[in-house]
Protein backbone atom coordinates (compact mmCIF):
# COMPACT_ATOMS: atom_id res chain seq x y z
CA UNK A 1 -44.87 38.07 17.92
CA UNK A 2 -47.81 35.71 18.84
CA UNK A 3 -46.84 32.48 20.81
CA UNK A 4 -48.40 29.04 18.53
CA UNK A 5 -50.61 27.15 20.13
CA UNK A 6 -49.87 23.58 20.78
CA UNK A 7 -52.10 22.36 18.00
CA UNK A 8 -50.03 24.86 15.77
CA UNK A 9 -46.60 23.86 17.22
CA UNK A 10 -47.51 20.15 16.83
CA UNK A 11 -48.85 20.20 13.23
CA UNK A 12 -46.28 22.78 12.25
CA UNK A 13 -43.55 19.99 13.67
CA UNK A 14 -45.16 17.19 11.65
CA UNK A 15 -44.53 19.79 8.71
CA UNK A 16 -41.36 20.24 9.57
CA UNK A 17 -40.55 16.49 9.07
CA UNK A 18 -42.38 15.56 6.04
CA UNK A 19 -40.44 18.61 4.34
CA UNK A 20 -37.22 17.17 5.11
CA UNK A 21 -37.71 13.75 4.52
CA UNK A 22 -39.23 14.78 1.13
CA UNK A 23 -35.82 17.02 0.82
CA UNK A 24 -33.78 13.49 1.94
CA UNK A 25 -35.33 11.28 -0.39
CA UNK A 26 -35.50 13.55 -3.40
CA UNK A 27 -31.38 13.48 -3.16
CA UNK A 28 -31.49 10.17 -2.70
CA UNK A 29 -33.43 8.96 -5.86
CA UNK A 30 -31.55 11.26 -7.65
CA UNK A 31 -27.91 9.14 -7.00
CA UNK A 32 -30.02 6.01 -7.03
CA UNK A 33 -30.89 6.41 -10.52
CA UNK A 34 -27.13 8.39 -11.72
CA UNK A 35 -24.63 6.33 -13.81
CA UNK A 36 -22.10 5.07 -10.86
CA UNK A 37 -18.52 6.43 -10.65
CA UNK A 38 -17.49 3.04 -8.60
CA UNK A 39 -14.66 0.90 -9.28
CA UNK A 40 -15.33 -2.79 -9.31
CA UNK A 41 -12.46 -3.69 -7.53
CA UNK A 42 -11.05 -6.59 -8.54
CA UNK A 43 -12.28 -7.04 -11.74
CA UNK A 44 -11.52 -3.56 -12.69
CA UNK A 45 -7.59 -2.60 -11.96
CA UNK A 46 -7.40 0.35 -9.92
CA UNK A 47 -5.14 3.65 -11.10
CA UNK A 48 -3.40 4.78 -8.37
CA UNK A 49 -1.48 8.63 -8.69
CA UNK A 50 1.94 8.73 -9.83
CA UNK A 51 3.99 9.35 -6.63
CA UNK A 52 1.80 6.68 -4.73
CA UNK A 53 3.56 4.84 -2.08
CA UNK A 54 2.43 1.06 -1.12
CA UNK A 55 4.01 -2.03 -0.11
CA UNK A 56 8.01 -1.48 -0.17
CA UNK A 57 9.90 -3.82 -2.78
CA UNK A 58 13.33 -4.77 -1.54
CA UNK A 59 16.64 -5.70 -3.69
CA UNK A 60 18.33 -7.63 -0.93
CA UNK A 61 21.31 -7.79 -3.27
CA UNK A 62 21.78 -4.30 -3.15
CA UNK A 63 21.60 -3.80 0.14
CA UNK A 64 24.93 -3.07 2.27
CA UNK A 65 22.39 -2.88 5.52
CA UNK A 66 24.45 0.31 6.66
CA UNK A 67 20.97 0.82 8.55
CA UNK A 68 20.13 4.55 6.74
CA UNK A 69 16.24 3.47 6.30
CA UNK A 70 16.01 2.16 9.67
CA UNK A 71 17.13 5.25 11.18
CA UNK A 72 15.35 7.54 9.15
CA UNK A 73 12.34 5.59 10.00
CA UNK A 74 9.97 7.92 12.24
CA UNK A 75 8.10 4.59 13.57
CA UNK A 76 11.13 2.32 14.02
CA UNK A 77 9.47 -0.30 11.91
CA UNK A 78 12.47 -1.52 9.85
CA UNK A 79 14.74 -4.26 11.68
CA UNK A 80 18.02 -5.06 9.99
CA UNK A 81 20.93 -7.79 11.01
CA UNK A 82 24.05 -8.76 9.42
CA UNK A 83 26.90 -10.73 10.00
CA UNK A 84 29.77 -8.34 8.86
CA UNK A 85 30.08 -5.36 6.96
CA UNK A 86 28.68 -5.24 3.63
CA UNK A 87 29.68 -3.27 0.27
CA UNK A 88 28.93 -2.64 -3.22
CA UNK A 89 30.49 -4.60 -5.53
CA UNK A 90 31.26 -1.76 -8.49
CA UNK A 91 32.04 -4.19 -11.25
CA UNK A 92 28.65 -6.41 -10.73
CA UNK A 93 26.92 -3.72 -8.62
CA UNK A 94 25.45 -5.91 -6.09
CA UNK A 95 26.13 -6.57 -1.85
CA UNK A 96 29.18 -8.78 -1.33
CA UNK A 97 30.89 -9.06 2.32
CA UNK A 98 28.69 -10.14 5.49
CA UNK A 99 25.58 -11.82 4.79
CA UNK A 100 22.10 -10.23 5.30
CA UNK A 101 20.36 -11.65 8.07
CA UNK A 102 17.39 -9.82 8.51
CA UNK A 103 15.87 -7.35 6.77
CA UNK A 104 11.64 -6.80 7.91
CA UNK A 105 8.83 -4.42 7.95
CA UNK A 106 6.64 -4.02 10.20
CA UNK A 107 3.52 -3.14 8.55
CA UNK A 108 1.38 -2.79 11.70
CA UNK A 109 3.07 -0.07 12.10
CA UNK A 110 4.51 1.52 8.55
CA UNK A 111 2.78 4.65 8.20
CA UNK A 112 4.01 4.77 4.08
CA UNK A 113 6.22 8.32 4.44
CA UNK A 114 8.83 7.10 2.18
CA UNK A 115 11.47 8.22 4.50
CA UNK A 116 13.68 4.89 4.22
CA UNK A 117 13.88 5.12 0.44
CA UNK A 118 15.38 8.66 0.29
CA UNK A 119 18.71 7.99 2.76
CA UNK A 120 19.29 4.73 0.71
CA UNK A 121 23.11 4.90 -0.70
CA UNK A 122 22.45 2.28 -3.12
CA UNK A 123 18.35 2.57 -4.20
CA UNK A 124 17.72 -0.74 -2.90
CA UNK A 125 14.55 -0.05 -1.09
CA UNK A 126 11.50 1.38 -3.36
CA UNK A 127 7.84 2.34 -2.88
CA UNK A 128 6.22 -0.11 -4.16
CA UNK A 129 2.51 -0.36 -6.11
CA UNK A 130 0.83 -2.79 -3.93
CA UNK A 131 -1.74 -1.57 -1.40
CA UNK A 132 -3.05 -4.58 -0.12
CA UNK A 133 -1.13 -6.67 2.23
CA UNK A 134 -4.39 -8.52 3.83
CA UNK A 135 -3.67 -11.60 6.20
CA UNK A 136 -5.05 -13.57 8.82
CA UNK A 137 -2.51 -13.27 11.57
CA UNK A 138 -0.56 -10.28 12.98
CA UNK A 139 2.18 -12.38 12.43
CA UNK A 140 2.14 -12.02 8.74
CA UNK A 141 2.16 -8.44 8.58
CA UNK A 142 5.75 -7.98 9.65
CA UNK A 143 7.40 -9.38 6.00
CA UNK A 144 10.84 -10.47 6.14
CA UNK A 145 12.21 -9.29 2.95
CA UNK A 146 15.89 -10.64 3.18
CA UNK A 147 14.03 -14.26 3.57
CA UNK A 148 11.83 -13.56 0.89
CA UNK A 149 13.99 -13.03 -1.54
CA UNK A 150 16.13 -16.05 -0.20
CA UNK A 151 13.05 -18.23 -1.02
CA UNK A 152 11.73 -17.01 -3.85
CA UNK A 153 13.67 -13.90 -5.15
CA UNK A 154 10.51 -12.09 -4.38
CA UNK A 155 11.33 -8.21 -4.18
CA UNK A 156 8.04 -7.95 -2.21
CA UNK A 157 5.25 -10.07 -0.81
CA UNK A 158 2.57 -11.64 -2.99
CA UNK A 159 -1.05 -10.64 -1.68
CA UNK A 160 -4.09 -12.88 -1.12
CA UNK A 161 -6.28 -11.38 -3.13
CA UNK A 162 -3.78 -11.96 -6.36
CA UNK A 163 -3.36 -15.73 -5.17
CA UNK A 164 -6.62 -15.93 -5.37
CA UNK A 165 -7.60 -14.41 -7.96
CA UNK A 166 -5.06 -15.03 -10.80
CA UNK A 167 -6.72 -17.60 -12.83
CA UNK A 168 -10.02 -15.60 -13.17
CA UNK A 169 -8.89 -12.23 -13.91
CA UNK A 170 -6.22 -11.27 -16.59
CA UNK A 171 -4.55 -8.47 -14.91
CA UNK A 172 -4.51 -10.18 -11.80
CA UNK A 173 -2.67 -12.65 -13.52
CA UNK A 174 0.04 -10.74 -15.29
CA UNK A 175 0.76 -8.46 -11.94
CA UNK A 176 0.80 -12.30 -10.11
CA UNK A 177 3.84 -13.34 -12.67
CA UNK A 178 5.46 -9.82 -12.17
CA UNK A 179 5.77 -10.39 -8.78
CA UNK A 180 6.85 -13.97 -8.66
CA UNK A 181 9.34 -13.11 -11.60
CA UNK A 182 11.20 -10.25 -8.98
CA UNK A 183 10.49 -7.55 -11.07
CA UNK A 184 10.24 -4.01 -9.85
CA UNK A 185 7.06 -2.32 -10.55
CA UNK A 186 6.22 0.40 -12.89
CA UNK A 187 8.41 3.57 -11.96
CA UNK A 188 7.33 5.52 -15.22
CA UNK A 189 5.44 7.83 -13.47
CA UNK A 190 7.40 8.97 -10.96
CA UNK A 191 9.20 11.50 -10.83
CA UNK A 192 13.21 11.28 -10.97
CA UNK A 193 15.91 12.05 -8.56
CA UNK A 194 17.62 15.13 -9.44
């Protein structure tokens, strides 16, 4: 095989270049000019898959705090207090006993596994839909559910983004009241205990 010359190496380089960039940009204009697949998030509500797992929603009257979630937690994320035991009432099936003190997430560090809803004796602790909990302070990302629900009867935070932007979009607005109204969301989807 004959060595190129530099001329030969040089031009065939330049070659080289203008192929591929040709290659590049022929891809390119191709997506530019395709119909878009994108999402436009928040105007258009996002599906999420039926098993998905977001911000937990808490039913502090429920809860007995016997501590199952916090101990199956692989993270240690989940902080619980109470003042005395705690059981289920059958006849009204809610909490009665010791009060709950403290029941929080940490979300800095919740990796979403779903490993405190399974131990749960008394389903009080659910994935949630939610997958936003945006703040401005580390602070706010630890959410103390037992006061929540104390101050508003919240079963899980409300986000910024659906403070903000409940009076300009309509779904917005009805997951907004959903949330303020303590209801659980959708479980339709998901697929029951056996």
């Amino acid at each position: 095989m004959q060595a190129k010359s530099p001329a030969q190496a040089y031009f065939g380089n330049i070659y080289d270049t203008i192929k591929s960039i040709s290659i590049g940009m022929r891809i390119t204009l191709k997506y530019c000019f395709s119909k878009t697949v994108t999402i436009q998030y928040p105007y258009e509500r996002i599906a999420f898959a039926p098993r998905y797992r977001g911000i937990h929603e808490f039913e502090a009257d429920k809860c007995i705090a016997c501590d199952a979630c916090a101990k199956a937690c692989p993270v240690d994320c989940i902080y619980i207090e109470k003042s005395a035991p705690r059981k289920i009432d059958k006849e009204t099936g809610k909490a009665t006993g010791g009060e709950l003190l403290r029941y929080a997430i940490d979300y800095q560090k919740c990796m979403f596994c779903g490993l405190c809803t399974e131990p749960c004796p008394t389903d009080c602790i659910h994935m949630g839909k939610n997958h936003d909990l945006s703040s401005y302070s580390r602070e706010k990302m630890v959410v103390e559910f037992a006061e929540l629900h104390k101050q508003t009867g919240q079963l899980t935070p409300l986000p910024l983004w659906a403070e903000r932007n409940a009076d300009n979009i309509p779904w917005v607005a009805s997951e907004k009241a959903r949330i303020e109204r303590g209801e659980l969301a959708t479980t339709e989807a998901d697929i029951p205990m056996v």
